[in-house]
PDB file of N, CA and C in Angstrom:
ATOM      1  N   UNK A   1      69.828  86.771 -33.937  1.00  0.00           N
ATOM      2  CA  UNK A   1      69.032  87.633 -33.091  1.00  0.00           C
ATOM      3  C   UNK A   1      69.874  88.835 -32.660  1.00  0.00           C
ATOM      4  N   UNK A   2      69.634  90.016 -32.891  1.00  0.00           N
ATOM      5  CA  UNK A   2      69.632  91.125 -32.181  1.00  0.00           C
ATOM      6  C   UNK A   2      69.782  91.516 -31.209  1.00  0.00           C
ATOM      7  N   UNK A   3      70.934  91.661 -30.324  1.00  0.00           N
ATOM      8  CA  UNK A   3      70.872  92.263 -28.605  1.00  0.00           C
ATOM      9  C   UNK A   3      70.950  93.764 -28.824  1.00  0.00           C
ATOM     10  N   UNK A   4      69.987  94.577 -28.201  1.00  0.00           N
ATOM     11  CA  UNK A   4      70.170  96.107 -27.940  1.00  0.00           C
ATOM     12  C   UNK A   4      71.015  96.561 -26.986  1.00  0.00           C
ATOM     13  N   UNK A   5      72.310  97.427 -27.095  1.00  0.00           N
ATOM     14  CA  UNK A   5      73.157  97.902 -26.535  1.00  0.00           C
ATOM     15  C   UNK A   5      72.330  98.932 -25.885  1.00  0.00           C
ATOM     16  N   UNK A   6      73.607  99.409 -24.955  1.00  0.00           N
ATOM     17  CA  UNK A   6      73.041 100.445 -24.144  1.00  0.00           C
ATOM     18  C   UNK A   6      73.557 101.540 -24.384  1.00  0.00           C
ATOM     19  N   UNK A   7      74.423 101.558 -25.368  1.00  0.00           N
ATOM     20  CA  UNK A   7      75.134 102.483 -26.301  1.00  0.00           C
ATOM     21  C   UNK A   7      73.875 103.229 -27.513  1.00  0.00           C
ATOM     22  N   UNK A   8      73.330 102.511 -27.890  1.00  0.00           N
ATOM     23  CA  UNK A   8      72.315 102.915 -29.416  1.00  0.00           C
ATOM     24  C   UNK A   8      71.814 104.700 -28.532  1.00  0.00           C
ATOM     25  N   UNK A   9      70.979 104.767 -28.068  1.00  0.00           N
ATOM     26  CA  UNK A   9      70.296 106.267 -27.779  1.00  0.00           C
ATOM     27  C   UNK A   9      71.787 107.507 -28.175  1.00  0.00           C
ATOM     28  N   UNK A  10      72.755 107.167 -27.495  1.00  0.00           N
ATOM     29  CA  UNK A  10      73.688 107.364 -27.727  1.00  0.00           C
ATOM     30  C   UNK A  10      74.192 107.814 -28.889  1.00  0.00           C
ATOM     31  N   UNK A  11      74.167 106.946 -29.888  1.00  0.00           N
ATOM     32  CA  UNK A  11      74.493 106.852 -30.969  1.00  0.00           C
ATOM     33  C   UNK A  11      73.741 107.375 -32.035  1.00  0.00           C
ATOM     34  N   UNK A  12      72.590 107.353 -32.026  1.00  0.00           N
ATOM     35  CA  UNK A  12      71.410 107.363 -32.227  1.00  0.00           C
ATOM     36  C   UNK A  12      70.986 109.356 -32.179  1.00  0.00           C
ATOM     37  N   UNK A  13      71.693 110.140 -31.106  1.00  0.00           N
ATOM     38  CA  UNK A  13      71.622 111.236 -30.328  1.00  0.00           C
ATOM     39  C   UNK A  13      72.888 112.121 -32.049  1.00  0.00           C
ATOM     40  N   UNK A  14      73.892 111.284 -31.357  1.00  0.00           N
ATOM     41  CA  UNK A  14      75.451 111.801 -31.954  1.00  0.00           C
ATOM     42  C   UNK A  14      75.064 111.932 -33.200  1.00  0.00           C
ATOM     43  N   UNK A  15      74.345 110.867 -33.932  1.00  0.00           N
ATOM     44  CA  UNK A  15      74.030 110.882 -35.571  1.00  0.00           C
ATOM     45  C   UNK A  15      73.352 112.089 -36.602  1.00  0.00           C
ATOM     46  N   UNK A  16      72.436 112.644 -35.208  1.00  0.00           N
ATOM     47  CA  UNK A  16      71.889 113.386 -35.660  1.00  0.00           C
ATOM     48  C   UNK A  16      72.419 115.319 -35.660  1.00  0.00           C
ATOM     49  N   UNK A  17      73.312 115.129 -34.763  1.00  0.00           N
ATOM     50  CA  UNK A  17      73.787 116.498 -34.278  1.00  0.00           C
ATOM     51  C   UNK A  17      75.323 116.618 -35.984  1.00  0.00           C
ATOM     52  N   UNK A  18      75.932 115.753 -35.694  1.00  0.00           N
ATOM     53  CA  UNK A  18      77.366 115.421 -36.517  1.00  0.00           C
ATOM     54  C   UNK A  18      77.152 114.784 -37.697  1.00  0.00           C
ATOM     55  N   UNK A  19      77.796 115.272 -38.564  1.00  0.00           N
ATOM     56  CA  UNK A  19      78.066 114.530 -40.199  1.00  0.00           C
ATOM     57  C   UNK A  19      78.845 113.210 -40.051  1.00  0.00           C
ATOM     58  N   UNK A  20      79.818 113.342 -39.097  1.00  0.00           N
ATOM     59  CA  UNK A  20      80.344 111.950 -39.333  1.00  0.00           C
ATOM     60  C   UNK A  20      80.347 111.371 -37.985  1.00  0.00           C
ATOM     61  N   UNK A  21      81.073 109.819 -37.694  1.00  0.00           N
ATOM     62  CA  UNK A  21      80.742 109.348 -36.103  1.00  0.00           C
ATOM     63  C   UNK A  21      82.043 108.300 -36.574  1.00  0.00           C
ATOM     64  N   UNK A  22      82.939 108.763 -35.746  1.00  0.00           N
ATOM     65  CA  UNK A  22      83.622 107.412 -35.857  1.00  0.00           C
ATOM     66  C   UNK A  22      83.469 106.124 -34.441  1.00  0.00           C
ATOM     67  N   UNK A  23      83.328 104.841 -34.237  1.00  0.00           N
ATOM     68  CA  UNK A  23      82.930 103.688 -33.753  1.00  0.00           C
ATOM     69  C   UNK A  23      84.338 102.854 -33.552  1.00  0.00           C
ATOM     70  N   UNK A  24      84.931 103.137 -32.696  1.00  0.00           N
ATOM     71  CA  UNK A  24      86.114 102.673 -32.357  1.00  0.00           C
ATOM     72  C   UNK A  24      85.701 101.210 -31.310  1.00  0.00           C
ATOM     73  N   UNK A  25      86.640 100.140 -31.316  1.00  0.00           N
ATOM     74  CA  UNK A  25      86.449  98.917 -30.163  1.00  0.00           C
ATOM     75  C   UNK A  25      87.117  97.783 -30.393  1.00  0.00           C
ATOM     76  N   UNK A  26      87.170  97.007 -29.512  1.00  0.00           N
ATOM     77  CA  UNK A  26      88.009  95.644 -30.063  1.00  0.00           C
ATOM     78  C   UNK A  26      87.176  94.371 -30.967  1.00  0.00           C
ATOM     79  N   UNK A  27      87.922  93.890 -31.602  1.00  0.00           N
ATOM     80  CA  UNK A  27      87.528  93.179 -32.872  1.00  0.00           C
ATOM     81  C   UNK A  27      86.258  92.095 -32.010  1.00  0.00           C
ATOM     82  N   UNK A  28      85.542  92.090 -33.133  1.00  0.00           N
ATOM     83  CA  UNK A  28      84.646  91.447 -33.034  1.00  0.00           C
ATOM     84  C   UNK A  28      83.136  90.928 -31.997  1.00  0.00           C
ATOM     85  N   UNK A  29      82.980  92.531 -31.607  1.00  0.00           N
ATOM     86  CA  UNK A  29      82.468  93.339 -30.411  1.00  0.00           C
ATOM     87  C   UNK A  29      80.799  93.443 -30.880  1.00  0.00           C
ATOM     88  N   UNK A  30      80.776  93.540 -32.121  1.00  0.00           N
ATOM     89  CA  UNK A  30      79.452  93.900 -33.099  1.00  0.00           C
ATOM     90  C   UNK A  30      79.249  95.242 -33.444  1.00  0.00           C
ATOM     91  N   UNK A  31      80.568  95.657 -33.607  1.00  0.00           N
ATOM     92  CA  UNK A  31      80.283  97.485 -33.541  1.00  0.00           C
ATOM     93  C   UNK A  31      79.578  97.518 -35.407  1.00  0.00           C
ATOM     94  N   UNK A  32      79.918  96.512 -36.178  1.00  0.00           N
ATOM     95  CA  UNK A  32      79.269  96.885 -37.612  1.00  0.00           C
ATOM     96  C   UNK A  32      78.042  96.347 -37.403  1.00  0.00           C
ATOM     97  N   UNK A  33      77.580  95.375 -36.396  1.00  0.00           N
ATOM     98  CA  UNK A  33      75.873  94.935 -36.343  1.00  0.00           C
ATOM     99  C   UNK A  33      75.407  95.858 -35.906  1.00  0.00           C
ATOM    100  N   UNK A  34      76.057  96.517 -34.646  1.00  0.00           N
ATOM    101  CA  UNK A  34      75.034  97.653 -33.955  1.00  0.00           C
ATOM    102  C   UNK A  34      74.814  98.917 -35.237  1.00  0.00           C
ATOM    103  N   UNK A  35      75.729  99.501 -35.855  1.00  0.00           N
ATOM    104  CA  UNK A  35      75.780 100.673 -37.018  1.00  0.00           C
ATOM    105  C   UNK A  35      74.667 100.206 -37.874  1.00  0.00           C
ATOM    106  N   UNK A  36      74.805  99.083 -38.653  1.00  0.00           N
ATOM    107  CA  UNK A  36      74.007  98.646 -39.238  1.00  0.00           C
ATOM    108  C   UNK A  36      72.483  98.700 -39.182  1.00  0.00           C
ATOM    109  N   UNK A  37      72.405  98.123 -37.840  1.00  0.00           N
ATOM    110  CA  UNK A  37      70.770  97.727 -37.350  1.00  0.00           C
ATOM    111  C   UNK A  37      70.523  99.600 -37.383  1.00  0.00           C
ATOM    112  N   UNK A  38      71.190 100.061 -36.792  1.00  0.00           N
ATOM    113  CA  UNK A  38      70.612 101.530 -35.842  1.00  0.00           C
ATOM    114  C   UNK A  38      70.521 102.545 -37.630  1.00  0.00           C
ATOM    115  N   UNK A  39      71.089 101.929 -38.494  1.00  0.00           N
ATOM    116  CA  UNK A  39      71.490 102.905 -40.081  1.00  0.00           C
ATOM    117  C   UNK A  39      69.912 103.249 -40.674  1.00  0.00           C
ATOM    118  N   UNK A  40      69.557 104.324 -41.265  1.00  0.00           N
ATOM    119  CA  UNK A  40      68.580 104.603 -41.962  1.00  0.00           C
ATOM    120  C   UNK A  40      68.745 103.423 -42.959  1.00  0.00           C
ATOM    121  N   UNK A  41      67.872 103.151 -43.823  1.00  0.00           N
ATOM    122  CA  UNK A  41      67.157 102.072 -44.985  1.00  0.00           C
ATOM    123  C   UNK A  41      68.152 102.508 -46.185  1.00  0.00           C
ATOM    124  N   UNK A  42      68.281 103.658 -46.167  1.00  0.00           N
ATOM    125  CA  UNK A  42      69.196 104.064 -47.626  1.00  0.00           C
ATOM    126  C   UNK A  42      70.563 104.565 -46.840  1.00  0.00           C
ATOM    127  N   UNK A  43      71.559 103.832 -46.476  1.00  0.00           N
ATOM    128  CA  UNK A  43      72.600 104.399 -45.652  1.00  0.00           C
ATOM    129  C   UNK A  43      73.561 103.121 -46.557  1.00  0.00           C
ATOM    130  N   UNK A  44      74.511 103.684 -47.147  1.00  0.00           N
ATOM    131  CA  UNK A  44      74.927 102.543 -47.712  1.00  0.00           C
ATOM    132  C   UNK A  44      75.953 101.879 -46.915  1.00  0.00           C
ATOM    133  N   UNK A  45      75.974 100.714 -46.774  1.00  0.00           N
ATOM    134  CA  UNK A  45      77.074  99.555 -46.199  1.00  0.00           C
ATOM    135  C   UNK A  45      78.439  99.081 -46.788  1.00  0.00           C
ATOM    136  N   UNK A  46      79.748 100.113 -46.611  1.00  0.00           N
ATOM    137  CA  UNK A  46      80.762  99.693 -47.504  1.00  0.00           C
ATOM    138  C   UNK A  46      82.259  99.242 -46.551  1.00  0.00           C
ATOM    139  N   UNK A  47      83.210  98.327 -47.266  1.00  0.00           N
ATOM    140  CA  UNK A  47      84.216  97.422 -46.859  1.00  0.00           C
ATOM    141  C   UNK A  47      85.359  97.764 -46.951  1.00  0.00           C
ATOM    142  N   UNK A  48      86.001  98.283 -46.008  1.00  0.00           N
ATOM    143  CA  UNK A  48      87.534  98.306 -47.038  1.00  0.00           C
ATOM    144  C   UNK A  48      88.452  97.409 -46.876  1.00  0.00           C
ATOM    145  N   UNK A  49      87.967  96.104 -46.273  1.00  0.00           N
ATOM    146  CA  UNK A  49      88.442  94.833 -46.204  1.00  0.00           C
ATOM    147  C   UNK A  49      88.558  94.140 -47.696  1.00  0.00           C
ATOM    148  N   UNK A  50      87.648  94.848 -48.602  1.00  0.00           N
ATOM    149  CA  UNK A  50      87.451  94.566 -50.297  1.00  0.00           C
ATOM    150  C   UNK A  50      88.595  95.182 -51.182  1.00  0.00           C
ATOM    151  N   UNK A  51      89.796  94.612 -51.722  1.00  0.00           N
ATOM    152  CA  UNK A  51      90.949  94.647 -51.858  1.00  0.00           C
ATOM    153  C   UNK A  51      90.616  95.898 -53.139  1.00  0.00           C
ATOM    154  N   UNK A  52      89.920  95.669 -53.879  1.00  0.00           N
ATOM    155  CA  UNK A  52      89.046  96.519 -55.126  1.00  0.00           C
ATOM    156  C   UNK A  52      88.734  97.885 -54.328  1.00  0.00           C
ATOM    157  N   UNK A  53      87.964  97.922 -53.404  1.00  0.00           N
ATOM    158  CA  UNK A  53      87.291  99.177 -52.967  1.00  0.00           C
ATOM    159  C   UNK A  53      88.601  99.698 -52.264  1.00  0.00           C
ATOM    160  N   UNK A  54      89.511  99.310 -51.490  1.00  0.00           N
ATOM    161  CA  UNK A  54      90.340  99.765 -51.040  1.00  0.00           C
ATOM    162  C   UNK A  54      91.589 100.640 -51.806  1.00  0.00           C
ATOM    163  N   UNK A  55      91.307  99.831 -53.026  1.00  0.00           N
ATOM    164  CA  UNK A  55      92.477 100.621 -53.722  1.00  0.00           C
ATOM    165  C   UNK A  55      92.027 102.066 -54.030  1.00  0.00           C
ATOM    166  N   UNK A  56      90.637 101.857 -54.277  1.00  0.00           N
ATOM    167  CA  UNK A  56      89.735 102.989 -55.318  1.00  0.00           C
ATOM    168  C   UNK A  56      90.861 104.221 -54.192  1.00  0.00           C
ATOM    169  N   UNK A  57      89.692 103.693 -53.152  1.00  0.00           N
ATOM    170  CA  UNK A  57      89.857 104.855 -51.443  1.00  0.00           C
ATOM    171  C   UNK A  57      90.955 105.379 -51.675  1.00  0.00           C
ATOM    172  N   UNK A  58      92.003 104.700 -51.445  1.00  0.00           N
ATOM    173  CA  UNK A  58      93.786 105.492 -50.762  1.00  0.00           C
ATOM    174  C   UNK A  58      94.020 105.929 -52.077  1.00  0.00           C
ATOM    175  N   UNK A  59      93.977 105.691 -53.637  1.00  0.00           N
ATOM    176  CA  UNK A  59      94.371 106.072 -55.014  1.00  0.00           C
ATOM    177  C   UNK A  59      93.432 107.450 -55.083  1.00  0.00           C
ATOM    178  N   UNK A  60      92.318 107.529 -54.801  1.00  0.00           N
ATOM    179  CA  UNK A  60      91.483 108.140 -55.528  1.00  0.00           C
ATOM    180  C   UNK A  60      90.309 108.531 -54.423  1.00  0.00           C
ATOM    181  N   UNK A  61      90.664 109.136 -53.341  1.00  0.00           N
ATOM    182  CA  UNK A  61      89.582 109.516 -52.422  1.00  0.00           C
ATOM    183  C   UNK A  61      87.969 110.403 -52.766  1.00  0.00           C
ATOM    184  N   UNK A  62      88.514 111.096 -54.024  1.00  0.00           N
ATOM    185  CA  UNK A  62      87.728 112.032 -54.108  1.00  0.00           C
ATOM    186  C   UNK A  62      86.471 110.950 -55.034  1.00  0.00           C
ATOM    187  N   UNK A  63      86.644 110.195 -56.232  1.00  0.00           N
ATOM    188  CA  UNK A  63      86.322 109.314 -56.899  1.00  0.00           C
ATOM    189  C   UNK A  63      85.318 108.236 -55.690  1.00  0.00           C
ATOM    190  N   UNK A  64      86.168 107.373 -54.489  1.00  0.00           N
ATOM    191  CA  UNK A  64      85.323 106.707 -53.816  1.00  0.00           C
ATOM    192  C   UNK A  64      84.288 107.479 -53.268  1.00  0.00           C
ATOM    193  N   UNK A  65      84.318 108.747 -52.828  1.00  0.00           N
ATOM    194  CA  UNK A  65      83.116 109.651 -52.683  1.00  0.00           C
ATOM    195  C   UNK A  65      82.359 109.663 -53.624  1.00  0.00           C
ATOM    196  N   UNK A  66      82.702 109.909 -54.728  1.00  0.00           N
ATOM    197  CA  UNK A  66      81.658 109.606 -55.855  1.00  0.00           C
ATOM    198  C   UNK A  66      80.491 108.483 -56.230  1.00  0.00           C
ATOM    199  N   UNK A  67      81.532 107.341 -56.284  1.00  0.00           N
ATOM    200  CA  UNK A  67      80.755 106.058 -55.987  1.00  0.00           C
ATOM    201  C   UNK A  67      79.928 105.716 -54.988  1.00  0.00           C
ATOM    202  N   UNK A  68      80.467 106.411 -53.899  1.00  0.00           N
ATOM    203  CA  UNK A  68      79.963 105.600 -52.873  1.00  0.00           C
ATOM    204  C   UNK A  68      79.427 106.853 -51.943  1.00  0.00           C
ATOM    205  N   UNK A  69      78.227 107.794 -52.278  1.00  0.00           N
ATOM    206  CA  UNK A  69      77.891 109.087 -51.541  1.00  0.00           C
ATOM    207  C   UNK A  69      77.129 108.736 -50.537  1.00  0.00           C
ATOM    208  N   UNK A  70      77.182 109.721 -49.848  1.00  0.00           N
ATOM    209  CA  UNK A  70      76.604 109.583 -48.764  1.00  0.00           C
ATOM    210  C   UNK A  70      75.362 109.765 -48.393  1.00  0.00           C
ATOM    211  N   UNK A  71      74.247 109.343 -47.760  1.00  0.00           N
ATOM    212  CA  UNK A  71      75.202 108.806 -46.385  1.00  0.00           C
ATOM    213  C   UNK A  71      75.593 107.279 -46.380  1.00  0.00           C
ATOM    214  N   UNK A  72      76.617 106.912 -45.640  1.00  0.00           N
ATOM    215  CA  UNK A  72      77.623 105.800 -45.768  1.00  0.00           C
ATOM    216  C   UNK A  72      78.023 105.123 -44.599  1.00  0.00           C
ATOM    217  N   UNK A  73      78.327 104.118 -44.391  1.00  0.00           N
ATOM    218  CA  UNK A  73      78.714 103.250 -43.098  1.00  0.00           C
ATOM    219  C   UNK A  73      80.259 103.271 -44.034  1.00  0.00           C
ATOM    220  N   UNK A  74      81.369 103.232 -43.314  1.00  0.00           N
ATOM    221  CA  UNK A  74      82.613 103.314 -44.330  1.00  0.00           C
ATOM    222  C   UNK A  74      82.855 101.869 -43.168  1.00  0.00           C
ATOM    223  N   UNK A  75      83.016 100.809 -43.390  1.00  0.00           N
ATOM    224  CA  UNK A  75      83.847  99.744 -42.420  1.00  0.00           C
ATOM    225  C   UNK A  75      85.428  99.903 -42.598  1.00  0.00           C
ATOM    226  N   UNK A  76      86.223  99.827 -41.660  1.00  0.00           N
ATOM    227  CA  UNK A  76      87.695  99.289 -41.754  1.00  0.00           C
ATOM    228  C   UNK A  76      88.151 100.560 -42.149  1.00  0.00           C
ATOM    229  N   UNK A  77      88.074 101.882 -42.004  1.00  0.00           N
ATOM    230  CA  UNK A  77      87.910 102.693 -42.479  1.00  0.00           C
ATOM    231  C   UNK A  77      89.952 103.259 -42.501  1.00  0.00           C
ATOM    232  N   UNK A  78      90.184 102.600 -41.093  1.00  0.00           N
ATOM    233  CA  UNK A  78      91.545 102.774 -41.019  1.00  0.00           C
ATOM    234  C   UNK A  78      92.727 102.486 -41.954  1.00  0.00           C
ATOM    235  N   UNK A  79      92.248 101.646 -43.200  1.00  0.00           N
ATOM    236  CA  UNK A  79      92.767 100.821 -44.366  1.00  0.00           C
ATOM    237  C   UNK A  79      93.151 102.114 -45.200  1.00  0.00           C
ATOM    238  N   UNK A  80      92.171 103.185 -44.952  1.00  0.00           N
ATOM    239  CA  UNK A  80      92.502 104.458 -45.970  1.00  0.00           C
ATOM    240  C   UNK A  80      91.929 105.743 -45.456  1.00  0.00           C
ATOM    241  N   UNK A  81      92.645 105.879 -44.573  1.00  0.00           N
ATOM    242  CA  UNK A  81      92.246 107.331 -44.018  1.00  0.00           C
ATOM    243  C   UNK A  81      91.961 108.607 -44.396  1.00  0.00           C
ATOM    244  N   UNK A  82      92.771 107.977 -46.357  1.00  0.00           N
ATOM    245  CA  UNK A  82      92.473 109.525 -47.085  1.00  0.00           C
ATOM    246  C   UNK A  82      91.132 110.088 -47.352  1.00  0.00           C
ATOM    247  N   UNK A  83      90.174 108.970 -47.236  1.00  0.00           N
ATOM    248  CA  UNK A  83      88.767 109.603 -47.167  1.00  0.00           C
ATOM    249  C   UNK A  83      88.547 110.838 -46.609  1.00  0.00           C
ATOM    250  N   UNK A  84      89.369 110.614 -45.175  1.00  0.00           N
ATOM    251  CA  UNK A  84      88.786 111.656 -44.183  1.00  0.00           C
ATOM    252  C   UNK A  84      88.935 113.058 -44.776  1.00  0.00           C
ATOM    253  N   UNK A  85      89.882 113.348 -45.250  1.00  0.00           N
ATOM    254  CA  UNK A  85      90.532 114.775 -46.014  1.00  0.00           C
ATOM    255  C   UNK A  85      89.494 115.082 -46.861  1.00  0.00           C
ATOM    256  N   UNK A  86      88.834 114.075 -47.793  1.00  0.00           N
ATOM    257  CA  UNK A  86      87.958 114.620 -48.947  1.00  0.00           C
ATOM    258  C   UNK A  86      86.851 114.995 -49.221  1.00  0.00           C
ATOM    259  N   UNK A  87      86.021 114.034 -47.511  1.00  0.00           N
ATOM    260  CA  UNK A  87      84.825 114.276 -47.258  1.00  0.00           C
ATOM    261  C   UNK A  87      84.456 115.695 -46.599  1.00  0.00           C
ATOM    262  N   UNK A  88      83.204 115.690 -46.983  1.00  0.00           N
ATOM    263  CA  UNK A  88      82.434 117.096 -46.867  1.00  0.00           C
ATOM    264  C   UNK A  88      81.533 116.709 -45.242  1.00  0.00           C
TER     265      UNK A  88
END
């Protein structure tokens, strides 16, 4: 079941003004349930807890953009920060 934060309008507000949103908090808070639930239908859901996708990221930033366009939920995103440089 679903609890609604009091954060979402919020979030919800920010999404629409900004290209990107970063979701900072302590582990295991539900910050990827809340992104998730609040994500458009075609928003893709990606891991960089996934030892495969992670390499792509930090090797080849411009390439995981490729694969993986946007718009995007990036999880764990801190695993490879080089994204940030490549994205548009």
């Amino acid at each position: 079941m679903y609890v609604k934060r009091a954060i979402e309008d919020t979030i919800l507000n920010i999404s629409e003004t900004f290209p990107a949103m970063l979701v900072t908090g302590a582990r295991q808070v539900g910050k990827t349930t809340l992104l998730t639930e609040l994500a458009e239908k075609d928003r893709t859901y990606v891991t960089l807890d996934d030892p495969d996708t992670r390499r792509i990221a930090k090797a080849d930033p411009a390439l995981f953009m490729q694969r993986y366009t946007p718009p995007l939920i990036i999880d764990e995103i801190q695993y490879a920060p080089e994204i940030l440089r490549t994205s548009k």
